[in-house]
Protein backbone atom coordinates (compact mmCIF):
# COMPACT_ATOMS: atom_id res chain seq x y z
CA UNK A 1 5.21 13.96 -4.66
CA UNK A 2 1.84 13.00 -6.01
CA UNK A 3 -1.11 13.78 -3.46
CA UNK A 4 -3.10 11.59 -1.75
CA UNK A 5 -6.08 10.38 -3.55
CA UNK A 6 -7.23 7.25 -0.58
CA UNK A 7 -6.17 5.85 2.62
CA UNK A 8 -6.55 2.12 3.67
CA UNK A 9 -6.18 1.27 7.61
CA UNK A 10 -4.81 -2.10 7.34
CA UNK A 11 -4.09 -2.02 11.02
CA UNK A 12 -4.09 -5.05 12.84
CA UNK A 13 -4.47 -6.94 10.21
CA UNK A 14 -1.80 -9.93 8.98
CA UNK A 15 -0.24 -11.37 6.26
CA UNK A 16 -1.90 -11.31 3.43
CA UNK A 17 -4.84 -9.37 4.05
CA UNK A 18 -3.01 -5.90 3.83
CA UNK A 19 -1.94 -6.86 0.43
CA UNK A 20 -5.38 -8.12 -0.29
CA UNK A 21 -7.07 -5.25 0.69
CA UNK A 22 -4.34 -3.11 -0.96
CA UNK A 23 -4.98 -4.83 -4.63
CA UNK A 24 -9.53 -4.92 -4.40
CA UNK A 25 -8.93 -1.20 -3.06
CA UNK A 26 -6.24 -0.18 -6.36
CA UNK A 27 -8.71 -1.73 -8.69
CA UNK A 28 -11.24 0.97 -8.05
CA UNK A 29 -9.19 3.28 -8.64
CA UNK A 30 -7.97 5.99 -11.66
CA UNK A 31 -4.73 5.00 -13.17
CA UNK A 32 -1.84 7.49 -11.60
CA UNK A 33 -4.25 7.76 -8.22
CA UNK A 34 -2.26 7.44 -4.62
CA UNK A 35 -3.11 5.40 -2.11
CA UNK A 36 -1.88 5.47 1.48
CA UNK A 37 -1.51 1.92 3.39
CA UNK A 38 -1.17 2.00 6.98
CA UNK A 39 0.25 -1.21 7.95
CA UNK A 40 1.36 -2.79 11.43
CA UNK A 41 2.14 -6.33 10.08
CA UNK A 42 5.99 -7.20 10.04
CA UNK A 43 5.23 -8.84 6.97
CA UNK A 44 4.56 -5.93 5.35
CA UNK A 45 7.53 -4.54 5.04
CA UNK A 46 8.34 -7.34 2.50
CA UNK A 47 4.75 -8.09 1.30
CA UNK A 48 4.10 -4.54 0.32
CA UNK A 49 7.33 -4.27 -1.95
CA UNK A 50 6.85 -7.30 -4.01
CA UNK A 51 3.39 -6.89 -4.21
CA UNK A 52 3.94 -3.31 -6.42
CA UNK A 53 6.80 -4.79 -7.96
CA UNK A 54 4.51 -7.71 -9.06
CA UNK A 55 1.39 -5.77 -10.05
CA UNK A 56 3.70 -3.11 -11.49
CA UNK A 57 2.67 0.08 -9.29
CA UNK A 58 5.36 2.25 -7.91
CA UNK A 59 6.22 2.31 -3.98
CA UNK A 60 6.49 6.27 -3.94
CA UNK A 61 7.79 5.26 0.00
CA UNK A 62 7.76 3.27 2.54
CA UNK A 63 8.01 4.88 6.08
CA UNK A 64 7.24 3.77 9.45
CA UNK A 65 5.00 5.67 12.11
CA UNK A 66 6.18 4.38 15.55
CA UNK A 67 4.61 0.69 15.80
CA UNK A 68 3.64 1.12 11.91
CA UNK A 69 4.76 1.42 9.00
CA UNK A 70 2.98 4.24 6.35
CA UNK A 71 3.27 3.01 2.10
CA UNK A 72 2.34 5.01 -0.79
CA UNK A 73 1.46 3.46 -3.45
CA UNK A 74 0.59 4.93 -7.10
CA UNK A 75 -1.28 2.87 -9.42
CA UNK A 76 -0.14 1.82 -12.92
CA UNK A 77 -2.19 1.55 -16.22
């Protein structure tokens, strides 16, 4: 697995800021870069999935930490 360039705490944050944050944080960085999303929104677990799907980054997993769940995410070109 691909290390971990970043980490964004989206805790406590809802639908669609984790996203949000997710996309303005991805932009900054190098193509092939991971980033780590710590999530507690239910949404999430959807949002998260479609949102690399859309933008064309790949989920490398999706796991959940007790109350939240943990994404990584590595950018595309």
């Amino acid at each position: 697995m691909s290390e971990i360039t970043d980490t964004l705490d989206a805790l406590g944050l809802l639908c669609p800021l984790p996203v949000l944050k997710a996309r303005k944080r991805l932009k900054s960085m190098p193509e092939g870069a991971v980033l780590r999303v710590l999530a507690d929104d239910p949404a999430a677990i959807v949002d998260v999935p479609h949102f690399c799907a859309e933008a064309g980054h790949t989920l490398l997993s999706q796991d959940t930490d007790g109350a939240h769940q943990i994404y990584l995410i590595q950018k595309s070109s």
